[in-house]
C-alpha atoms as a PDB file:
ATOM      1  CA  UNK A   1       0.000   0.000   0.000  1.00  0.00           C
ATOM      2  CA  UNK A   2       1.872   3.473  -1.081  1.00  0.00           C
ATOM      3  CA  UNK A   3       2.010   5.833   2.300  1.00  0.00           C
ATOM      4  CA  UNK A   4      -0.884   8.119   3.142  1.00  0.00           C
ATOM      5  CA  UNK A   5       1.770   9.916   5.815  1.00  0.00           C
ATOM      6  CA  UNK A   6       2.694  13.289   5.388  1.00  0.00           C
ATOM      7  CA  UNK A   7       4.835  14.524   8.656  1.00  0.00           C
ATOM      8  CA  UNK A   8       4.365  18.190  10.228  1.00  0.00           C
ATOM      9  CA  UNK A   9       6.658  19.208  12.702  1.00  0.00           C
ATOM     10  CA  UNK A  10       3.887  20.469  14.788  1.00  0.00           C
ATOM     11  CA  UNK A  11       1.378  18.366  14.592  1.00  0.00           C
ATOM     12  CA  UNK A  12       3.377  15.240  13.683  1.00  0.00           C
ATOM     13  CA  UNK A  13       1.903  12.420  10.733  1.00  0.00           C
ATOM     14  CA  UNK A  14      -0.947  13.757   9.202  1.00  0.00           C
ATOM     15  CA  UNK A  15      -3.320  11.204   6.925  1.00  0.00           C
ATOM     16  CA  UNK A  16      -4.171  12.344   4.034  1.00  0.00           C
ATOM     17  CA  UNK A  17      -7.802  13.084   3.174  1.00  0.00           C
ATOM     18  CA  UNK A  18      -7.626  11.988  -0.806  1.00  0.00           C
ATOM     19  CA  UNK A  19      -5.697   8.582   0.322  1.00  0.00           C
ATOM     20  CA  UNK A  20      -8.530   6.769   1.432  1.00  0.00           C
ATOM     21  CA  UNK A  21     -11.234   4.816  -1.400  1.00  0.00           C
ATOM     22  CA  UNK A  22     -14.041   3.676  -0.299  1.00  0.00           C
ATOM     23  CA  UNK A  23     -16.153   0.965  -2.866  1.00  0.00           C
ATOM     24  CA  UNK A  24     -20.134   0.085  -2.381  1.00  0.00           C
ATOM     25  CA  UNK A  25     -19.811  -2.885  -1.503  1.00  0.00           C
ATOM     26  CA  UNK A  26     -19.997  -3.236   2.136  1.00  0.00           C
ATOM     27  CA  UNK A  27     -16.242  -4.070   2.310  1.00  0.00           C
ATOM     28  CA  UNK A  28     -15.200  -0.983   3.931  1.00  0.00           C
ATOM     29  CA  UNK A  29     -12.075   0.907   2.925  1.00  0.00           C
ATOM     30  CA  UNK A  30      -9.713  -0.877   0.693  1.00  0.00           C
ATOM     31  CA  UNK A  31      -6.013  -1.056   0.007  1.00  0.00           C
ATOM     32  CA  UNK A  32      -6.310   0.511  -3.376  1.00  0.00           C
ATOM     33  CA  UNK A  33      -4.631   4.221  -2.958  1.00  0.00           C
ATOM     34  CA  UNK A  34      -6.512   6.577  -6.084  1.00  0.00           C
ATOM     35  CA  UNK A  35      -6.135  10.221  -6.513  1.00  0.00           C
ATOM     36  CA  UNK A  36      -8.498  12.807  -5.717  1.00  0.00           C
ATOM     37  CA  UNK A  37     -10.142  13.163  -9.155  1.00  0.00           C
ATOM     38  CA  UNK A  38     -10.830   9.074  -9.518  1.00  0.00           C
ATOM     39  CA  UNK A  39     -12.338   9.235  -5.569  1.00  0.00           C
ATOM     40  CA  UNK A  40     -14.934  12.241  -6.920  1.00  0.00           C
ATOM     41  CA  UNK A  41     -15.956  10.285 -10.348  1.00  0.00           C
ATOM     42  CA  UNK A  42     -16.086   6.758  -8.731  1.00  0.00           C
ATOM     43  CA  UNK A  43     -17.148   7.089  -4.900  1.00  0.00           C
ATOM     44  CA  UNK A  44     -17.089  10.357  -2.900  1.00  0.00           C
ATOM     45  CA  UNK A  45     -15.045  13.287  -1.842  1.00  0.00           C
ATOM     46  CA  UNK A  46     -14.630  14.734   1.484  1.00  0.00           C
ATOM     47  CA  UNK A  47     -15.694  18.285   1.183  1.00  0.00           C
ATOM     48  CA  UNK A  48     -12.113  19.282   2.466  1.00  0.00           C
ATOM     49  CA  UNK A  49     -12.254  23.104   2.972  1.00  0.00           C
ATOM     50  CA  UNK A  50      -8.715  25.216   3.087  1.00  0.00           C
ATOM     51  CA  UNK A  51      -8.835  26.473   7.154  1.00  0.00           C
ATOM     52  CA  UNK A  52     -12.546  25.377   7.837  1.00  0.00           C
ATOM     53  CA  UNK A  53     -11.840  21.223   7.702  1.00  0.00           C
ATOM     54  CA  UNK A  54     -14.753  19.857   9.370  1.00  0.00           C
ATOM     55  CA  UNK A  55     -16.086  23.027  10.830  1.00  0.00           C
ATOM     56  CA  UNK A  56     -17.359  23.342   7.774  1.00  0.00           C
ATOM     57  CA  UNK A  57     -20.637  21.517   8.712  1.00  0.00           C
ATOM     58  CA  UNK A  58     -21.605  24.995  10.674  1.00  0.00           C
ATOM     59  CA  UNK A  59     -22.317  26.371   7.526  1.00  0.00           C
ATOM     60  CA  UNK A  60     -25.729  24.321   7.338  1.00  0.00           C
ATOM     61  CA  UNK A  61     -26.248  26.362  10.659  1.00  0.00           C
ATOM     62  CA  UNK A  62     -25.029  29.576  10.941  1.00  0.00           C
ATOM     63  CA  UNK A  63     -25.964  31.298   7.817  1.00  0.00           C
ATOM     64  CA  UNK A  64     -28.863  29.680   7.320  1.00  0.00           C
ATOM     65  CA  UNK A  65     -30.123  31.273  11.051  1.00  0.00           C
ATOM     66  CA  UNK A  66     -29.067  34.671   9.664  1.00  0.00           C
ATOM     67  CA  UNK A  67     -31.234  34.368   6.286  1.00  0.00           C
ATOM     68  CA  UNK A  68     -33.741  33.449   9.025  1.00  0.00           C
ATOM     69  CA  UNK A  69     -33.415  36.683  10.760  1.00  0.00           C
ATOM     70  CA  UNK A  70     -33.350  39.069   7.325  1.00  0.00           C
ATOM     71  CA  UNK A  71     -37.134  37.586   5.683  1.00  0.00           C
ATOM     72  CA  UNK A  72     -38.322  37.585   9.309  1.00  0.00           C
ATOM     73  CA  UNK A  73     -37.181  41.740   9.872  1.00  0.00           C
ATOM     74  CA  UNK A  74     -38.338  41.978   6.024  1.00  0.00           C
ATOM     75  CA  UNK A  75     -41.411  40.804   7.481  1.00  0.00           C
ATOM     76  CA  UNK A  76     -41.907  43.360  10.423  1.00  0.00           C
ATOM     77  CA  UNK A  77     -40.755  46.175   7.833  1.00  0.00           C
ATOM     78  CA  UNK A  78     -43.571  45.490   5.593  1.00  0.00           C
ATOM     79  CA  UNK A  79     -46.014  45.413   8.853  1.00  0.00           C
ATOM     80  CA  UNK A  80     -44.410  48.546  10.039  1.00  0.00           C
ATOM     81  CA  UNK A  81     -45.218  49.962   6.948  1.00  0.00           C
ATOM     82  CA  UNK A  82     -48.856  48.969   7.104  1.00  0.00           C
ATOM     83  CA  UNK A  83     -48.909  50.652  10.361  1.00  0.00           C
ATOM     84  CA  UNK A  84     -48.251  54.014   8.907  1.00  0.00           C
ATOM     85  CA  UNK A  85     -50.733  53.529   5.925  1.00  0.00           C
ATOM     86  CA  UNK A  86     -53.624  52.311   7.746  1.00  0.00           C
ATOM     87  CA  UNK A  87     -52.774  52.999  11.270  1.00  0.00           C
ATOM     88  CA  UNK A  88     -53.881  49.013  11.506  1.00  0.00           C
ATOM     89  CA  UNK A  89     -52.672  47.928  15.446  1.00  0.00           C
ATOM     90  CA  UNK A  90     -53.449  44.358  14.100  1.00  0.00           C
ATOM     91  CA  UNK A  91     -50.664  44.988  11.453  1.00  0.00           C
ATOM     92  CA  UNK A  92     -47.955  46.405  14.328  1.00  0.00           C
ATOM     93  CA  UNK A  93     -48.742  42.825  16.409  1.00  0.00           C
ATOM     94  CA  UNK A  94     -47.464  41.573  13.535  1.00  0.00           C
ATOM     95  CA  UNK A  95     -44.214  43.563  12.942  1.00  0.00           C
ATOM     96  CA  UNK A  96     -43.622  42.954  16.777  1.00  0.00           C
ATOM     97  CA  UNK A  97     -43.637  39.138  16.411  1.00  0.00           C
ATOM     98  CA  UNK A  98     -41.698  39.259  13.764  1.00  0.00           C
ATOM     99  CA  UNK A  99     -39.374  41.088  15.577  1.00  0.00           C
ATOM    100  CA  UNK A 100     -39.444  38.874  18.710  1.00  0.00           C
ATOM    101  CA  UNK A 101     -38.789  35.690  16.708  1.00  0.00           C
ATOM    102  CA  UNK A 102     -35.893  36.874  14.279  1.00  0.00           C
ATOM    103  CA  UNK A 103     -33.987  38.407  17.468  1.00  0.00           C
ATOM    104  CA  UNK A 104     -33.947  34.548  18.875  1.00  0.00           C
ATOM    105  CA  UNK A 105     -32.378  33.527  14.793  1.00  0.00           C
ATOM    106  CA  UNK A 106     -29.715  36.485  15.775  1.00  0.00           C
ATOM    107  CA  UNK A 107     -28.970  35.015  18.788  1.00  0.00           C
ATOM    108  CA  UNK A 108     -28.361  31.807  17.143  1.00  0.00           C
ATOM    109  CA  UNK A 109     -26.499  33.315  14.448  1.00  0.00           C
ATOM    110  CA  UNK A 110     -24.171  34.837  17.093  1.00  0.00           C
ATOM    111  CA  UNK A 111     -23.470  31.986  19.342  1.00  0.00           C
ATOM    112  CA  UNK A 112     -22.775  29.716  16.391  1.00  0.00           C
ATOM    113  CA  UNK A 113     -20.621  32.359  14.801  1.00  0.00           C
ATOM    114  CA  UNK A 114     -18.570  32.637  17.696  1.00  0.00           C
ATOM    115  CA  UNK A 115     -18.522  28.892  18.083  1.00  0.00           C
ATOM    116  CA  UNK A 116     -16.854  28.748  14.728  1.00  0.00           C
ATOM    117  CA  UNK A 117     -14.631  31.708  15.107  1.00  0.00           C
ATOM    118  CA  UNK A 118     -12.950  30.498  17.858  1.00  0.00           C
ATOM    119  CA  UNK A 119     -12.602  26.798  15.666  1.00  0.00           C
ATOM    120  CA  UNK A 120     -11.505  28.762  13.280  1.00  0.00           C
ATOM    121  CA  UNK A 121     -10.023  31.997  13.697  1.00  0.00           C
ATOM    122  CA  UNK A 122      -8.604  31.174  17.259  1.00  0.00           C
ATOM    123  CA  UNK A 123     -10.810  33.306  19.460  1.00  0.00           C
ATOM    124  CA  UNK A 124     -14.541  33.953  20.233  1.00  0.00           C
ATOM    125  CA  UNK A 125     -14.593  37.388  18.910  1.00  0.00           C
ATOM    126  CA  UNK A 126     -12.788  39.891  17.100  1.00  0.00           C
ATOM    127  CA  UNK A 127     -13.035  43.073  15.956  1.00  0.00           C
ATOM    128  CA  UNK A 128     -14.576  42.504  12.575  1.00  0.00           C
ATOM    129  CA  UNK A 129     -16.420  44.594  10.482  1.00  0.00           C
ATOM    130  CA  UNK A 130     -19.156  41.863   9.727  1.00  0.00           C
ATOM    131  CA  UNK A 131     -18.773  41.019  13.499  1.00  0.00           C
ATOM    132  CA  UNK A 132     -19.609  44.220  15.234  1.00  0.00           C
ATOM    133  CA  UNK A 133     -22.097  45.229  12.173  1.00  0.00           C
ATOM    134  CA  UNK A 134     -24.120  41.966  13.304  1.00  0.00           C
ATOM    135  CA  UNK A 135     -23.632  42.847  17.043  1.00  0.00           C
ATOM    136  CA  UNK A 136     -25.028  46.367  16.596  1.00  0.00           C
ATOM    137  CA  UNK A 137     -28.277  45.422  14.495  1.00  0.00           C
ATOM    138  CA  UNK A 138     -28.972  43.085  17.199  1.00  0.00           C
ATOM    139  CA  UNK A 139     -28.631  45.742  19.746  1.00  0.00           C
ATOM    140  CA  UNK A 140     -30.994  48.494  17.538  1.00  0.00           C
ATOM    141  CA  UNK A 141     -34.206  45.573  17.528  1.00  0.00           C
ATOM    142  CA  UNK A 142     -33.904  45.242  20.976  1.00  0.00           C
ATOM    143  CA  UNK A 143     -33.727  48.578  21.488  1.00  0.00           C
ATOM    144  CA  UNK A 144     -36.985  48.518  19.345  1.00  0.00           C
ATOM    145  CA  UNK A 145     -38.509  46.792  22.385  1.00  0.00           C
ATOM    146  CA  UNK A 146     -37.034  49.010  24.818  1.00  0.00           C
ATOM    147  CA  UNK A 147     -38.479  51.747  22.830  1.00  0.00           C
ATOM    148  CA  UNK A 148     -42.250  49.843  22.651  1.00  0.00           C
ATOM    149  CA  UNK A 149     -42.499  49.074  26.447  1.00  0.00           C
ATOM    150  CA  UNK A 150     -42.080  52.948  27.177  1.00  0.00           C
ATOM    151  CA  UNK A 151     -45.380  54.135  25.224  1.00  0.00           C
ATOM    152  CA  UNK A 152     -47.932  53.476  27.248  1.00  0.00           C
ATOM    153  CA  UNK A 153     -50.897  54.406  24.129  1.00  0.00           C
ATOM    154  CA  UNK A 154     -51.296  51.909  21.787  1.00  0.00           C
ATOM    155  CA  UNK A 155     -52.108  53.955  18.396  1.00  0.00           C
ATOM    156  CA  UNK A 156     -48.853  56.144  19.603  1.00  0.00           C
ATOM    157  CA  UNK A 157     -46.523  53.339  19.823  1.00  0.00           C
ATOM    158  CA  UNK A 158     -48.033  51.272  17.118  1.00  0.00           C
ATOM    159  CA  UNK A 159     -46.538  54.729  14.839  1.00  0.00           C
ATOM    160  CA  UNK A 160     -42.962  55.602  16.888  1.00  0.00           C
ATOM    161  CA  UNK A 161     -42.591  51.990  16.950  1.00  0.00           C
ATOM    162  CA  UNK A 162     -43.577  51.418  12.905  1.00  0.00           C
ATOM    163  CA  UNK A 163     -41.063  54.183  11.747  1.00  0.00           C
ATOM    164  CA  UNK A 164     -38.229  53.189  14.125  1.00  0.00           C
ATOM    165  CA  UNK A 165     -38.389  50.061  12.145  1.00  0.00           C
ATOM    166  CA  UNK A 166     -38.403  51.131   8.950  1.00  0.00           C
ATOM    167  CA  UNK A 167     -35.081  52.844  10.226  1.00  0.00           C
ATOM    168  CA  UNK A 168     -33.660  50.157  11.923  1.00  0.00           C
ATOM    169  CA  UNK A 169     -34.303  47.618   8.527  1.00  0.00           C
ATOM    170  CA  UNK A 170     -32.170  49.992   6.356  1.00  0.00           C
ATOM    171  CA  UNK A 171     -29.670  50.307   9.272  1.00  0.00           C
ATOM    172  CA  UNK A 172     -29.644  46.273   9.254  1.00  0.00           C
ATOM    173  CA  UNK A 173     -28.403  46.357   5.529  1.00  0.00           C
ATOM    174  CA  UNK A 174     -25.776  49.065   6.242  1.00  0.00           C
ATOM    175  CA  UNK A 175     -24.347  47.220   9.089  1.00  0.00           C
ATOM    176  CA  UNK A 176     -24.372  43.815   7.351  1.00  0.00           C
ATOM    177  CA  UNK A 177     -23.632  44.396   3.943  1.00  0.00           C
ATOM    178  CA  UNK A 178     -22.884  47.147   3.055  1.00  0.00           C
ATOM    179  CA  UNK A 179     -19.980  48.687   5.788  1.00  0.00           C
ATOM    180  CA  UNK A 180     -18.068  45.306   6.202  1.00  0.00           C
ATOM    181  CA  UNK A 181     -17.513  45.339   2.333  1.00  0.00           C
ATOM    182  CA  UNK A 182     -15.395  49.059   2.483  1.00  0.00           C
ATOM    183  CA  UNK A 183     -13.141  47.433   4.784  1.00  0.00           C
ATOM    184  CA  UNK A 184     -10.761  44.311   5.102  1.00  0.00           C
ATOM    185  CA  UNK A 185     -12.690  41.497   6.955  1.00  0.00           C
ATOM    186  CA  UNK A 186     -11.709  38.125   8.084  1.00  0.00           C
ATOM    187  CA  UNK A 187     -15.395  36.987   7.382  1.00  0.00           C
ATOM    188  CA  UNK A 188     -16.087  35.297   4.120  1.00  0.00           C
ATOM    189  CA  UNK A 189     -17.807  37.651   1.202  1.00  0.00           C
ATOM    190  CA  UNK A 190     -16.252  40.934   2.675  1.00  0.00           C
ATOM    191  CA  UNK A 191     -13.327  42.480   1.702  1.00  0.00           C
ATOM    192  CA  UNK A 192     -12.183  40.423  -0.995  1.00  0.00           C
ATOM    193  CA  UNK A 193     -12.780  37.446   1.469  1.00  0.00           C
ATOM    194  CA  UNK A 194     -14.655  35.146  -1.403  1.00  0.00           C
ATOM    195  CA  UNK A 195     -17.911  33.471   0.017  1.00  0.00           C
ATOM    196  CA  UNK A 196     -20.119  30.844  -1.785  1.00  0.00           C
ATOM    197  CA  UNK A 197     -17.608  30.169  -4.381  1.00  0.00           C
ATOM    198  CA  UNK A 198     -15.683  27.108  -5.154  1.00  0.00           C
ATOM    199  CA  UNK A 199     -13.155  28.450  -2.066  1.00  0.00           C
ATOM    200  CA  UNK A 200     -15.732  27.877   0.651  1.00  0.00           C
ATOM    201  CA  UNK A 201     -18.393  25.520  -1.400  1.00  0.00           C
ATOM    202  CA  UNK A 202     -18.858  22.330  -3.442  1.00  0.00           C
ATOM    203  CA  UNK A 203     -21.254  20.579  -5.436  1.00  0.00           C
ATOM    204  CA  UNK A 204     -21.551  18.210  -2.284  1.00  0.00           C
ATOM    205  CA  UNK A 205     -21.909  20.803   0.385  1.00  0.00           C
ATOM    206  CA  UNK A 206     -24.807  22.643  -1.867  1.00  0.00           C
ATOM    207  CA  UNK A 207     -27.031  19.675  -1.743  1.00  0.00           C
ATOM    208  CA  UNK A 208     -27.226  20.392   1.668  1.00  0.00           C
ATOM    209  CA  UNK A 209     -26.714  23.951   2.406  1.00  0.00           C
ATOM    210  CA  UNK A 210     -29.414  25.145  -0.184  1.00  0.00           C
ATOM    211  CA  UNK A 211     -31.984  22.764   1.347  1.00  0.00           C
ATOM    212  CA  UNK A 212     -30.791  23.900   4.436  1.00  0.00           C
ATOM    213  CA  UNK A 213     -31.392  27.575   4.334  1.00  0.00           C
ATOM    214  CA  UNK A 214     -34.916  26.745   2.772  1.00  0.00           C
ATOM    215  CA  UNK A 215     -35.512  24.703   5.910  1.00  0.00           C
ATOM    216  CA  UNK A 216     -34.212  27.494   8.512  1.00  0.00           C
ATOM    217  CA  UNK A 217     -36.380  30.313   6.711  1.00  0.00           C
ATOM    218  CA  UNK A 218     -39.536  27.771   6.807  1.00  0.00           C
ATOM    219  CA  UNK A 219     -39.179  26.985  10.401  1.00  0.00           C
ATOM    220  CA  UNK A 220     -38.844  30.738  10.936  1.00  0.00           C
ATOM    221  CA  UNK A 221     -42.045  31.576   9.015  1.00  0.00           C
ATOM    222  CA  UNK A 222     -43.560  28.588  11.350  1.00  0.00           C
ATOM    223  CA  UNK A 223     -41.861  30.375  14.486  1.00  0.00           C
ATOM    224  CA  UNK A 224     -43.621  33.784  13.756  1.00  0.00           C
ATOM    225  CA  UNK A 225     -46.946  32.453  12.957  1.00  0.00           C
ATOM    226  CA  UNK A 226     -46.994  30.871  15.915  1.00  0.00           C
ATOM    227  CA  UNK A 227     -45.926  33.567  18.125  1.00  0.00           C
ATOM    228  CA  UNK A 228     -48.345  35.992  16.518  1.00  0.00           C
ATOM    229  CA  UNK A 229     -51.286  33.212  17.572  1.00  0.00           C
ATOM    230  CA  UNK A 230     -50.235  33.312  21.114  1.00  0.00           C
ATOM    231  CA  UNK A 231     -49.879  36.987  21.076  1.00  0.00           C
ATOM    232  CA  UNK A 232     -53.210  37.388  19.235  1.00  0.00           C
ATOM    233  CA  UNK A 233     -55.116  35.115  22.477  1.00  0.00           C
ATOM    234  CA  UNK A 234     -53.189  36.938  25.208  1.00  0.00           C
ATOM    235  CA  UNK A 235     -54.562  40.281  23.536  1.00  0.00           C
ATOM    236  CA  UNK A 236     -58.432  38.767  23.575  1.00  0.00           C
ATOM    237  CA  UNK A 237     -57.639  37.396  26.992  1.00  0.00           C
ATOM    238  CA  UNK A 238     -56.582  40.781  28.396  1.00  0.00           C
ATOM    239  CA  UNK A 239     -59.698  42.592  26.700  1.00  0.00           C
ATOM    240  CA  UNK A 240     -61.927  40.204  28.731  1.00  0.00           C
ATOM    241  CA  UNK A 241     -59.961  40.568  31.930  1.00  0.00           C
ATOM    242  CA  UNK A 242     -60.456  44.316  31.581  1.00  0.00           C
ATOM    243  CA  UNK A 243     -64.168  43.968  30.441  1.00  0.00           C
END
């Protein structure tokens, strides 16, 4: 059998990803050392990503929480805007639970970002561009509620609320996309840091990640209705307390 041993002076022998075959058979891995090209026509390749390795998997995760979070705001911006038109509380319910449910995607976004920075890029967090932008759009929704539980009136803050939104959703796009790509970033699509190209993404991992992100965005969609029903009963429950 030719040897699958590289040596690193670090790390010591390394085995090498392409060296192993594996046949459909059911007799495990054989003998038979191939090269990288005959394992991807005849069997499989490892999805072997430059830096990432196996934390690549997070990717079926952590981006796919974050598309999550941007139809859910898109969501409470097109509520907020309803507000203003129509002056419709029924409308700013909605743009609230869509607020309340995409801040819990964020959340999950963050801790599995920092999960795989610190797999990755050796620490929890760093001062990135895409980092902090993410950070600080978190911290402008919940300031959203902060700003909500101080208006007592409902028409009032169904309006301050509606066009703080609208506010905060373009801020969201500055912070996330649009800053972090003037500056040099560590994070992938920002600052000539390529993301969902051949660099960062196969044929293999895109079976997954595609469905994936459909998934996380459905499951959000399922989050918010639901959280707009319960908000919806506690609202007819507290009219009949106070009746």
């Amino acid at each position: 059998m030719t040897s699958i041993r590289s040596w690193d002076t670090v790390d010591g022998p390394l085995v090498l990803h392409e060296a192993f075959f594996t046949e459909g058979r059911g007799t495990g891995i054989t003998e038979t050392p191939c090269s990288l090209q005959e394992t991807a026509r005849t069997s499989f390749a490892f999805p072997d990503r430059a830096i990432l390795n196996e934390t690549i998997r997070n990717l079926f995760f952590h981006v796919p929480t974050w598309f999550s979070m941007m139809v859910l705001m898109t969501i409470s911006f097109w509520q907020s805007l309803r507000v203003l038109r129509t002056g419709d509380l029924e409308a700013d319910r909605m743009a609230l639970s869509a607020v309340d449910v995409s801040l819990l995607f964020a959340a999950l976004g963050l801790i599995t970002g920092s999960i795989w920075a610190r797999a990755t890029w050796g620490t929890w967090w760093t001062s990135d561009p895409k980092l902090n932008g993410a950070a600080v759009t978190v911290l402008i929704y919940a300031a959203y509620l902060i700003l909500r539980g101080s208006i007592p009136d409902g028409h009032k803050r169904a309006r301050l609320a509606a066009i703080y939104n609208i506010f905060a959703y373009v801020l969201m796009f500055v912070f996330i996309m649009v800053l972090p790509r003037l500056t040099d970033s560590l994070h992938p699509g920002n600052g000539g840091n390529p993301a969902f190209s051949s660099y960062d993404l196969d044929s293999s991992l895109r079976a997954v990640f595609y469905p994936a992100v459909t998934g996380w965005i459905l499951l959000g969609v399922w989050a918010y209705t639901l959280h707009l029903r319960v908000s919806r009963l506690k609202a007819i429950s507290d009219e009949a307390n106070d009746g």
